[in-house]
PDB file of N, CA and C in Angstrom:
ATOM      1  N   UNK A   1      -4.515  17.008  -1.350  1.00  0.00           N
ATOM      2  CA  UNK A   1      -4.092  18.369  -1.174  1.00  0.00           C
ATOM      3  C   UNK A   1      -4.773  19.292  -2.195  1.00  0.00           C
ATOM      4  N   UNK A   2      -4.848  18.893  -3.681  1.00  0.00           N
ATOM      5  CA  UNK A   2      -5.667  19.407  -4.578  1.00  0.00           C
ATOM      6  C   UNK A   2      -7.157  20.081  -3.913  1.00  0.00           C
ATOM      7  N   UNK A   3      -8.113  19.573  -3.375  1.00  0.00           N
ATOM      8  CA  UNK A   3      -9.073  19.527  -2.921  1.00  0.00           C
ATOM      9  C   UNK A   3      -9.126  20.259  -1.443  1.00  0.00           C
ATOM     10  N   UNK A   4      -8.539  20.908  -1.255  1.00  0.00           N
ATOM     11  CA  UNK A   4      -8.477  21.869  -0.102  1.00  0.00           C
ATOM     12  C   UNK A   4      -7.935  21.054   1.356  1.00  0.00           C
ATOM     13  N   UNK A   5      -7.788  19.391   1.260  1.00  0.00           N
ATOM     14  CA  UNK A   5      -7.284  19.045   2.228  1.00  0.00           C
ATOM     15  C   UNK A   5      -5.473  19.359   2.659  1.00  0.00           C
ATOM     16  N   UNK A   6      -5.559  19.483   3.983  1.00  0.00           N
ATOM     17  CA  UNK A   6      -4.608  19.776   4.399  1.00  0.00           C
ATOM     18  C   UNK A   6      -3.316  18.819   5.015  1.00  0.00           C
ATOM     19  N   UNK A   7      -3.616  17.731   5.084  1.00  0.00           N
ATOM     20  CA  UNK A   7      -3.080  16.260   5.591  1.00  0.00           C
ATOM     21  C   UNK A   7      -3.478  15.185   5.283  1.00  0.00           C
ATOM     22  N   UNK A   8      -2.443  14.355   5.659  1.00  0.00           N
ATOM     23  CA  UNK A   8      -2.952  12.890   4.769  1.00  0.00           C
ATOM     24  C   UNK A   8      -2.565  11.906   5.885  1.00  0.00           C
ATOM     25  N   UNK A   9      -2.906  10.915   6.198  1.00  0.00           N
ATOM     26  CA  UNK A   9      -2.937   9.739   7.479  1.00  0.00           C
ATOM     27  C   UNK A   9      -2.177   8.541   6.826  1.00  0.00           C
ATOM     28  N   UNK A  10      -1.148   8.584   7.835  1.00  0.00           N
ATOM     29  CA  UNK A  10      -0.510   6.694   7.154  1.00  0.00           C
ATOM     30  C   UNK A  10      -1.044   5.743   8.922  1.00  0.00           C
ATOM     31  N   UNK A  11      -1.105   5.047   8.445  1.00  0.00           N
ATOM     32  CA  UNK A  11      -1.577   4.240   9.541  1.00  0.00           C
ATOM     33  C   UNK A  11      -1.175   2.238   9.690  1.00  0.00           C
ATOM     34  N   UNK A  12      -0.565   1.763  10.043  1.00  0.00           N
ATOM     35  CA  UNK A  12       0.069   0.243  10.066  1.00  0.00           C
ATOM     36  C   UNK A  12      -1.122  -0.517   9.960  1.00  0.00           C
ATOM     37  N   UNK A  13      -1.481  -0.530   8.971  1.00  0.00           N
ATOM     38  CA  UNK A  13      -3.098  -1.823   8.567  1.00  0.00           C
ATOM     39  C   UNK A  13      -2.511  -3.011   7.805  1.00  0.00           C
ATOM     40  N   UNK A  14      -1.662  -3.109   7.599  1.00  0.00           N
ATOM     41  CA  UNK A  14      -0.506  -4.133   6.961  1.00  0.00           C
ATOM     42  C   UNK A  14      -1.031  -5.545   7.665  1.00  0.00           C
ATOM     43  N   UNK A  15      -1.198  -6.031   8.390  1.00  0.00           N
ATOM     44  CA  UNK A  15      -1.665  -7.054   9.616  1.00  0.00           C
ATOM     45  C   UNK A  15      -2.949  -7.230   8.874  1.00  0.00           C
ATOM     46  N   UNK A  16      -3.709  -6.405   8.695  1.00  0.00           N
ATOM     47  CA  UNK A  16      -5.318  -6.339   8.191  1.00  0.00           C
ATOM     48  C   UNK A  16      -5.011  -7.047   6.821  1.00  0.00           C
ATOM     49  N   UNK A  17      -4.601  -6.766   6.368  1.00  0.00           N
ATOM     50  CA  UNK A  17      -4.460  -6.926   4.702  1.00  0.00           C
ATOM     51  C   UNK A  17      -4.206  -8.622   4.543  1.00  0.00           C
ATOM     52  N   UNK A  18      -3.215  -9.181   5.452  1.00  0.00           N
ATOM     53  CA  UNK A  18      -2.546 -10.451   5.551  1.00  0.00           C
ATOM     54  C   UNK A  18      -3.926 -11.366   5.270  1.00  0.00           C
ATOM     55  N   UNK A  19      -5.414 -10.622   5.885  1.00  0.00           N
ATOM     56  CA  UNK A  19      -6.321 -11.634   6.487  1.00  0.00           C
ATOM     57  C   UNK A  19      -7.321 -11.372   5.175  1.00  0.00           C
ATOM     58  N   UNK A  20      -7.477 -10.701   4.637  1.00  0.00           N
ATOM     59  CA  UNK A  20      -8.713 -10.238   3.708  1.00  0.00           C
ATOM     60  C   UNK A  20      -8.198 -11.216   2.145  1.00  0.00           C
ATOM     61  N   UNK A  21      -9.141 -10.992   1.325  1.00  0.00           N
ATOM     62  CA  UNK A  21      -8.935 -11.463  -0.116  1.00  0.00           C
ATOM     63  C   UNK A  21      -9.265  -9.973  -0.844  1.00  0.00           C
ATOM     64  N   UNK A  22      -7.777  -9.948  -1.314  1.00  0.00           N
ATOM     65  CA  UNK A  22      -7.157  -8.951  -1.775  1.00  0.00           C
ATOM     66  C   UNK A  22      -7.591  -8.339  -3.206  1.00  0.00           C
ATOM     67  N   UNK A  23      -8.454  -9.353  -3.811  1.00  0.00           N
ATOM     68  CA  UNK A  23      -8.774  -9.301  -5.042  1.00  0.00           C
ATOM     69  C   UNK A  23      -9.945  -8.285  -5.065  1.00  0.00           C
ATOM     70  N   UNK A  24     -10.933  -9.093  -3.794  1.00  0.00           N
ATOM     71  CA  UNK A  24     -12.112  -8.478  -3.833  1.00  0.00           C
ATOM     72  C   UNK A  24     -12.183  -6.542  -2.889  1.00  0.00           C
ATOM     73  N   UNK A  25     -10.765  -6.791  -2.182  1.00  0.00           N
ATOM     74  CA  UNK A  25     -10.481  -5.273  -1.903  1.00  0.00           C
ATOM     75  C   UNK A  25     -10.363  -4.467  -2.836  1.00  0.00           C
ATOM     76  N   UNK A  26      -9.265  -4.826  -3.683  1.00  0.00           N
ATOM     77  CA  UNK A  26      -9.327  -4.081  -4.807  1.00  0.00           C
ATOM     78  C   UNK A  26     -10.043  -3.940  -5.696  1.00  0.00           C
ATOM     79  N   UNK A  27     -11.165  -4.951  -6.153  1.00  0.00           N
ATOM     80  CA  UNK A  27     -12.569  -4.537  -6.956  1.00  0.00           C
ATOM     81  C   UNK A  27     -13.838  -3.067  -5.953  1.00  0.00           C
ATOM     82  N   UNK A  28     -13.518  -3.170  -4.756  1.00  0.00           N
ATOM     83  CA  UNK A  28     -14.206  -2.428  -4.025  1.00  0.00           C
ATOM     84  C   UNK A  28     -13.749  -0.963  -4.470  1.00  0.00           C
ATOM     85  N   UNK A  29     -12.717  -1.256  -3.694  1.00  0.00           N
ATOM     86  CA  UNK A  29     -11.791  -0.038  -4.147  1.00  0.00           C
ATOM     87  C   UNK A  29     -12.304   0.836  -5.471  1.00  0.00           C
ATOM     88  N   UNK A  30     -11.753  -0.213  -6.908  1.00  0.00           N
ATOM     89  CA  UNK A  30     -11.924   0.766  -8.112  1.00  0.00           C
ATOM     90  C   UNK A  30     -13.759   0.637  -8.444  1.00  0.00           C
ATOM     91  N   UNK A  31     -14.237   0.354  -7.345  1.00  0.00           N
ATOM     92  CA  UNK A  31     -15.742   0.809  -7.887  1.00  0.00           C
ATOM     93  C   UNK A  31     -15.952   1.852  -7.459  1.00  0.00           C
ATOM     94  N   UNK A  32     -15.430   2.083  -6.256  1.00  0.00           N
ATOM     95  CA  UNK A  32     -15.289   3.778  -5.784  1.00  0.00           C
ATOM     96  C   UNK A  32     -14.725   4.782  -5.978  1.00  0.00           C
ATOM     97  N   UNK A  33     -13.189   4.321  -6.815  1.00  0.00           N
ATOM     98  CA  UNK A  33     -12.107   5.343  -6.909  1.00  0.00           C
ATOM     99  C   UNK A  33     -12.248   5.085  -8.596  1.00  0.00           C
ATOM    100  N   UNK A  34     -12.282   6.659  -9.091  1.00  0.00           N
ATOM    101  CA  UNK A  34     -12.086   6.579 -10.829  1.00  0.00           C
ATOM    102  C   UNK A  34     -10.999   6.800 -11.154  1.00  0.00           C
ATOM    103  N   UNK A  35     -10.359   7.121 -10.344  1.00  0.00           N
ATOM    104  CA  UNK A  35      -8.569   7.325 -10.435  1.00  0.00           C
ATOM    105  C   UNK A  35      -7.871   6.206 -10.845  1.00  0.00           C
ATOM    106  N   UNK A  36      -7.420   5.706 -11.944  1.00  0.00           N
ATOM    107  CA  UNK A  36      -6.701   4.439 -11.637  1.00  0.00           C
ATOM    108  C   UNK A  36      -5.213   4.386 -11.147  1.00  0.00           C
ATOM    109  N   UNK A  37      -4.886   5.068 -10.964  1.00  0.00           N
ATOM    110  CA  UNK A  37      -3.473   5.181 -10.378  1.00  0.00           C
ATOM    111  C   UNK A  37      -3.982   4.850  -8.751  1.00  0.00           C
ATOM    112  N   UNK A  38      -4.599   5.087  -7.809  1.00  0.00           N
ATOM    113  CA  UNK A  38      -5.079   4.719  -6.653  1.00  0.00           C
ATOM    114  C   UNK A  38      -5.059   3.390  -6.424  1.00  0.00           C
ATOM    115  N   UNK A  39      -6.223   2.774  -6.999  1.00  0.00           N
ATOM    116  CA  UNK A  39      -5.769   1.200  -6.945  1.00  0.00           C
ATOM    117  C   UNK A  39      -4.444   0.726  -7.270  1.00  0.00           C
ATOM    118  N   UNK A  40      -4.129   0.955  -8.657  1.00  0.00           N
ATOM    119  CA  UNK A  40      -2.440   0.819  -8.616  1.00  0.00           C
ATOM    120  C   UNK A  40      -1.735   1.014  -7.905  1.00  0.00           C
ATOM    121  N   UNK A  41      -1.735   2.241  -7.189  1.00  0.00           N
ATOM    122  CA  UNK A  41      -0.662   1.904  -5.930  1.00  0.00           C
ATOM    123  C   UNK A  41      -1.021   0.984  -4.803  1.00  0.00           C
ATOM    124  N   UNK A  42      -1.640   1.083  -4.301  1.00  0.00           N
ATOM    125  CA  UNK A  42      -2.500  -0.064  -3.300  1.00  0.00           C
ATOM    126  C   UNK A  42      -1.806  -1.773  -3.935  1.00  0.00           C
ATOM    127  N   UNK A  43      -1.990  -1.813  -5.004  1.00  0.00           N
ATOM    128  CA  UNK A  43      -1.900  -3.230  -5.427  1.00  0.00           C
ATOM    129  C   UNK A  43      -0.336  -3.272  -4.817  1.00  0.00           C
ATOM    130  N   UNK A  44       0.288  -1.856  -6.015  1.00  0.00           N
ATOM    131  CA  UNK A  44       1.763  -2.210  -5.334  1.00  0.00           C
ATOM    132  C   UNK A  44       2.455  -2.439  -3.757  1.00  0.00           C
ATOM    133  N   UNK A  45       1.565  -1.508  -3.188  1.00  0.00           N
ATOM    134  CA  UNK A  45       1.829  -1.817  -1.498  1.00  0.00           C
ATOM    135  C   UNK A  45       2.061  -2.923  -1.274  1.00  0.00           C
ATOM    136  N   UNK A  46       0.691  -3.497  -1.647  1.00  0.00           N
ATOM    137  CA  UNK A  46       0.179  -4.646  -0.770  1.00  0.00           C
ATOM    138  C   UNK A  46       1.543  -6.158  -1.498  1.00  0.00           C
ATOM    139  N   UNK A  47       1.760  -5.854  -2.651  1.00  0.00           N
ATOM    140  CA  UNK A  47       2.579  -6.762  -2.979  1.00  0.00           C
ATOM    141  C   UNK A  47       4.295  -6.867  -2.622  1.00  0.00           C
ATOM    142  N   UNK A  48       4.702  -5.169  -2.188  1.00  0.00           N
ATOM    143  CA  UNK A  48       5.500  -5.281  -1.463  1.00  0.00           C
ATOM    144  C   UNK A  48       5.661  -5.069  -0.294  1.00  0.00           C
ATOM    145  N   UNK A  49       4.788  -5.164   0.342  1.00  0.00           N
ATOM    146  CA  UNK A  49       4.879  -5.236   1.589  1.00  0.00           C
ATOM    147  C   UNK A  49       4.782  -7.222   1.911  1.00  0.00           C
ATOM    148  N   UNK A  50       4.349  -7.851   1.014  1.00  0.00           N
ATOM    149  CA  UNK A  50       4.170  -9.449   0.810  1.00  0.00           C
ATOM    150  C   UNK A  50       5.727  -9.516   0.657  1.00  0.00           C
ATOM    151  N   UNK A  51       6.371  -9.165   0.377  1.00  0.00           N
ATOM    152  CA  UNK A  51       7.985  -9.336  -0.310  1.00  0.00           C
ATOM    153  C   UNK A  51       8.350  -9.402   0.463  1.00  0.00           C
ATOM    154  N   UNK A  52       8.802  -7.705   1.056  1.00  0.00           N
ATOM    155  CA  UNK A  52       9.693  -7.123   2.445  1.00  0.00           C
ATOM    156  C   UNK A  52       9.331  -7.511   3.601  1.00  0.00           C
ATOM    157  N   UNK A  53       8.477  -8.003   3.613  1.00  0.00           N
ATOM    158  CA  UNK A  53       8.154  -8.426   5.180  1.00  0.00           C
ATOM    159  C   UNK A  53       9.390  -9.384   6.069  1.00  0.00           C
ATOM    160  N   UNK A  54      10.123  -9.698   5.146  1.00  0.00           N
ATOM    161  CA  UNK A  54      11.206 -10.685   5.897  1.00  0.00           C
ATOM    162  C   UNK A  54      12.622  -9.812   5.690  1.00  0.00           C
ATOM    163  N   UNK A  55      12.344  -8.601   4.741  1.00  0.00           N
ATOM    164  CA  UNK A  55      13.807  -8.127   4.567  1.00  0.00           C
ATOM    165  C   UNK A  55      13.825  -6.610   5.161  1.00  0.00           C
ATOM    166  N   UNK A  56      14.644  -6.369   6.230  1.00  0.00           N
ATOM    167  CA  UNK A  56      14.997  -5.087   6.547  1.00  0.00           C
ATOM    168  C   UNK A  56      16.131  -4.071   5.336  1.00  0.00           C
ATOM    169  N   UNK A  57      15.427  -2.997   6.042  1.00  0.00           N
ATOM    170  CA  UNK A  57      16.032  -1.734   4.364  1.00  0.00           C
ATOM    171  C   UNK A  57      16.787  -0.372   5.652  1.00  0.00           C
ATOM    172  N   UNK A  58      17.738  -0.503   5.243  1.00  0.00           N
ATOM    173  CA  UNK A  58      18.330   1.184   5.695  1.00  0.00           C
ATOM    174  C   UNK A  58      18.057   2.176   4.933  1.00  0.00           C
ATOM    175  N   UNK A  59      17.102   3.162   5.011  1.00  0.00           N
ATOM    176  CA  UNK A  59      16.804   3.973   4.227  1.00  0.00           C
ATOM    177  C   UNK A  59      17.532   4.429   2.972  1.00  0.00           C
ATOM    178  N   UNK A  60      18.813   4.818   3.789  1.00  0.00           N
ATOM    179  CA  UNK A  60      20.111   5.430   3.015  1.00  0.00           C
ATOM    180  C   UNK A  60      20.915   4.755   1.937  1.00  0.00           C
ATOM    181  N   UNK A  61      20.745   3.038   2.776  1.00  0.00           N
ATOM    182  CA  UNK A  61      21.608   2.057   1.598  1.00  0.00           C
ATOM    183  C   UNK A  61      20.300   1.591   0.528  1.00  0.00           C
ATOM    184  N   UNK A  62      21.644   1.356  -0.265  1.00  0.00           N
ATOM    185  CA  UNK A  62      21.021   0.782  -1.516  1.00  0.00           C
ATOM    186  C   UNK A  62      20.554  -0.530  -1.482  1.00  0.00           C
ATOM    187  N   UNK A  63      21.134  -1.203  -0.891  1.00  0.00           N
ATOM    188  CA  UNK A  63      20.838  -2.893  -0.134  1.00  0.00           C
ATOM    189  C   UNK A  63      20.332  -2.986   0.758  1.00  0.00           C
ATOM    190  N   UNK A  64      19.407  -4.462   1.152  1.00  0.00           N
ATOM    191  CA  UNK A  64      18.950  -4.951   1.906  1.00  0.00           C
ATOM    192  C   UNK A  64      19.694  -5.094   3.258  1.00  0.00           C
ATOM    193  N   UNK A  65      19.727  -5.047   4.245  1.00  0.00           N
ATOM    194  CA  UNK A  65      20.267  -5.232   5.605  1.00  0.00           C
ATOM    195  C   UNK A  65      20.925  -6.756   5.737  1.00  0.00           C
ATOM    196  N   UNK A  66      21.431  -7.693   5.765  1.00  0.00           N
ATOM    197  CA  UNK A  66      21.707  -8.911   5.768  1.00  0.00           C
ATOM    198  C   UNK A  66      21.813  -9.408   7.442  1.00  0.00           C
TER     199      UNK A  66
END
C-alpha cells in the first residue's frame, strides 16, 4: 500500500507448499526480499498452517473446535 499499490491477493497455495523444500523457498525468497520481516512471516505461515491443518478454529472462540 506504501508504494502506490492499491490491493493485495490471498490465494490457497497451501497444497503447493506441502510438495516443495521449504528451506530452499525461503533462501529464494530472502535473496529477493531485503525486508526481513517478509520471510518471517512466510516461515510462520507455512509452519502453521503444518500445525492447523488437522484443527478447526471459530474465528470468535478462543479454542479449537473439538
Amino acid at each position: 500500500m506504501e508504494n502506490g499499490y492499491i490491493c493485495s491477493v490471498e490465494f490457497a497455495i497451501h497444497i503447493y507448499f506441502d510438495n516443495i523444500n521449504q528451506d530452499f523457498l525461503i533462501s529464494k525468497i530472502q535473496n529477493h526480499i531485503s525486508d526481513d520481516k517478509i520471510p518471517n512471516l512466510i516461515i510462520t505461515y507455512l509452519k502453521w498452517t503444518l500445525i492447523d491443518v488437522l484443527i478447526r478454529y471459530d474465528v470468535n472462540a478462543k479454542e479449537p473446535i473439538k
